[in-house]
Protein backbone atom coordinates (compact mmCIF):
# COMPACT_ATOMS: atom_id res chain seq x y z
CA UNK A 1 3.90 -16.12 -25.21
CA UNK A 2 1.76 -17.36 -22.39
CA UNK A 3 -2.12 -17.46 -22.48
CA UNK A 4 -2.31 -15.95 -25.93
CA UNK A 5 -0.65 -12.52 -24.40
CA UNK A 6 3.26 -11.83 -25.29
CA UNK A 7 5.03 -11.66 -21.94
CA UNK A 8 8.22 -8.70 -21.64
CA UNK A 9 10.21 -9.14 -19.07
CA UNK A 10 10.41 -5.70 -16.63
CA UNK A 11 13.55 -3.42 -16.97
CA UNK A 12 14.55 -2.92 -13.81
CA UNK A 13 15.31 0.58 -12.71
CA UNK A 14 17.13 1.69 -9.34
CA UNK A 15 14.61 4.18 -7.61
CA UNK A 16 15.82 6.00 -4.49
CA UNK A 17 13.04 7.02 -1.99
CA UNK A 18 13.60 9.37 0.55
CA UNK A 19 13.01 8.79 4.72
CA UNK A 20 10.41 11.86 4.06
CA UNK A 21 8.76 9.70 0.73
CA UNK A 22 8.53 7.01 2.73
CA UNK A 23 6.68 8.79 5.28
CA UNK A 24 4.18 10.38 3.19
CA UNK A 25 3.16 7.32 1.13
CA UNK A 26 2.98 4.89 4.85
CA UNK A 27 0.72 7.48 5.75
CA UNK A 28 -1.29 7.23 3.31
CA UNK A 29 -1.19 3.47 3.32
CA UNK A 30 -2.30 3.59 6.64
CA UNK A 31 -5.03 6.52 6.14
CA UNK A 32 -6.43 4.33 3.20
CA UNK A 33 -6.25 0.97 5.58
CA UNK A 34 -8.40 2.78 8.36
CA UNK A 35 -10.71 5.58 7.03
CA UNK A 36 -11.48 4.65 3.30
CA UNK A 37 -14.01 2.48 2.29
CA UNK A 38 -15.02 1.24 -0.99
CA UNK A 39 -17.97 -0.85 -0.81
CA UNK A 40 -21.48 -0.51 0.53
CA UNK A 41 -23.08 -3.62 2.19
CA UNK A 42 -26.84 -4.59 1.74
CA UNK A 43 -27.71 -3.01 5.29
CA UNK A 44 -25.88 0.37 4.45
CA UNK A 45 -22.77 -0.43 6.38
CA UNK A 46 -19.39 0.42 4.50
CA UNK A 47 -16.98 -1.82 4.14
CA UNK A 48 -13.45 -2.41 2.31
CA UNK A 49 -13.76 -5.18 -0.56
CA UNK A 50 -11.40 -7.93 -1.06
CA UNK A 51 -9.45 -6.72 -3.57
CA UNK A 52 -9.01 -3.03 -1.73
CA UNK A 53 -7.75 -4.87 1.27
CA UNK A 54 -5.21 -6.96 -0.58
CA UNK A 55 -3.79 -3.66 -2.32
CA UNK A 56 -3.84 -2.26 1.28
CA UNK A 57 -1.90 -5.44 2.68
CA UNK A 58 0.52 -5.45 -0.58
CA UNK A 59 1.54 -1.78 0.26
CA UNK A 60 2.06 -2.90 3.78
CA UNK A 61 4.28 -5.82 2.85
CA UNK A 62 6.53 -3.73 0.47
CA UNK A 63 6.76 -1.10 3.53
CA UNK A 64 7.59 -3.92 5.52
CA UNK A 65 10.20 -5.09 3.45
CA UNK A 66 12.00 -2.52 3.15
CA UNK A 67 12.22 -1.87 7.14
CA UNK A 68 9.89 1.63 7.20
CA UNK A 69 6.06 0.46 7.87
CA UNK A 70 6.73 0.26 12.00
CA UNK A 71 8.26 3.98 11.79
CA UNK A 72 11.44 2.49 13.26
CA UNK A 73 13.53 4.85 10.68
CA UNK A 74 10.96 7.26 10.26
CA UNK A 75 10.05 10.31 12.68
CA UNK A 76 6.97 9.74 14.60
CA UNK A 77 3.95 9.63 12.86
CA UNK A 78 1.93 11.71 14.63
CA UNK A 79 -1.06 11.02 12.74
CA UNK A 80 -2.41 8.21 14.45
């Protein structure tokens, strides 16, 4: 028990994602790091909060990880 909350640890289950998955979801990591915003600022610009942007550079690191966020095993992205 840590903090008053009763801690589990994860069960770890093998997950296969395809070259195609792996497309789709770095696309829309990378749609949701340039053309979503979730906050508005005091002078009406938009802007991506704190927290959004971590989520957005999590995704990126797990891509990363795993050798697909650069496209180098992917086909081109040809969305931008």
């Amino acid at each position: 028990m840590i903090g008053g909350m009763e801690m589990c640890a994860m069960q770890t289950t093998a997950y296969t994602i395809t070259p195609h998955d792996a497309e789709v979801f770095r696309d829309l990591v990378t749609f949701l790091g340039e053309d979503v915003f979730d906050q508005r600022q005091r002078n009406g610009a938009i802007a991506k909060s704190d927290a959004f942007q971590r989520r957005i550079s999590e995704a990126r690191s797990v891509f990363k990880g795993i050798g697909v966020y650069d496209g180098a095993n992917l086909k081109e992205n040809h969305n931008g």
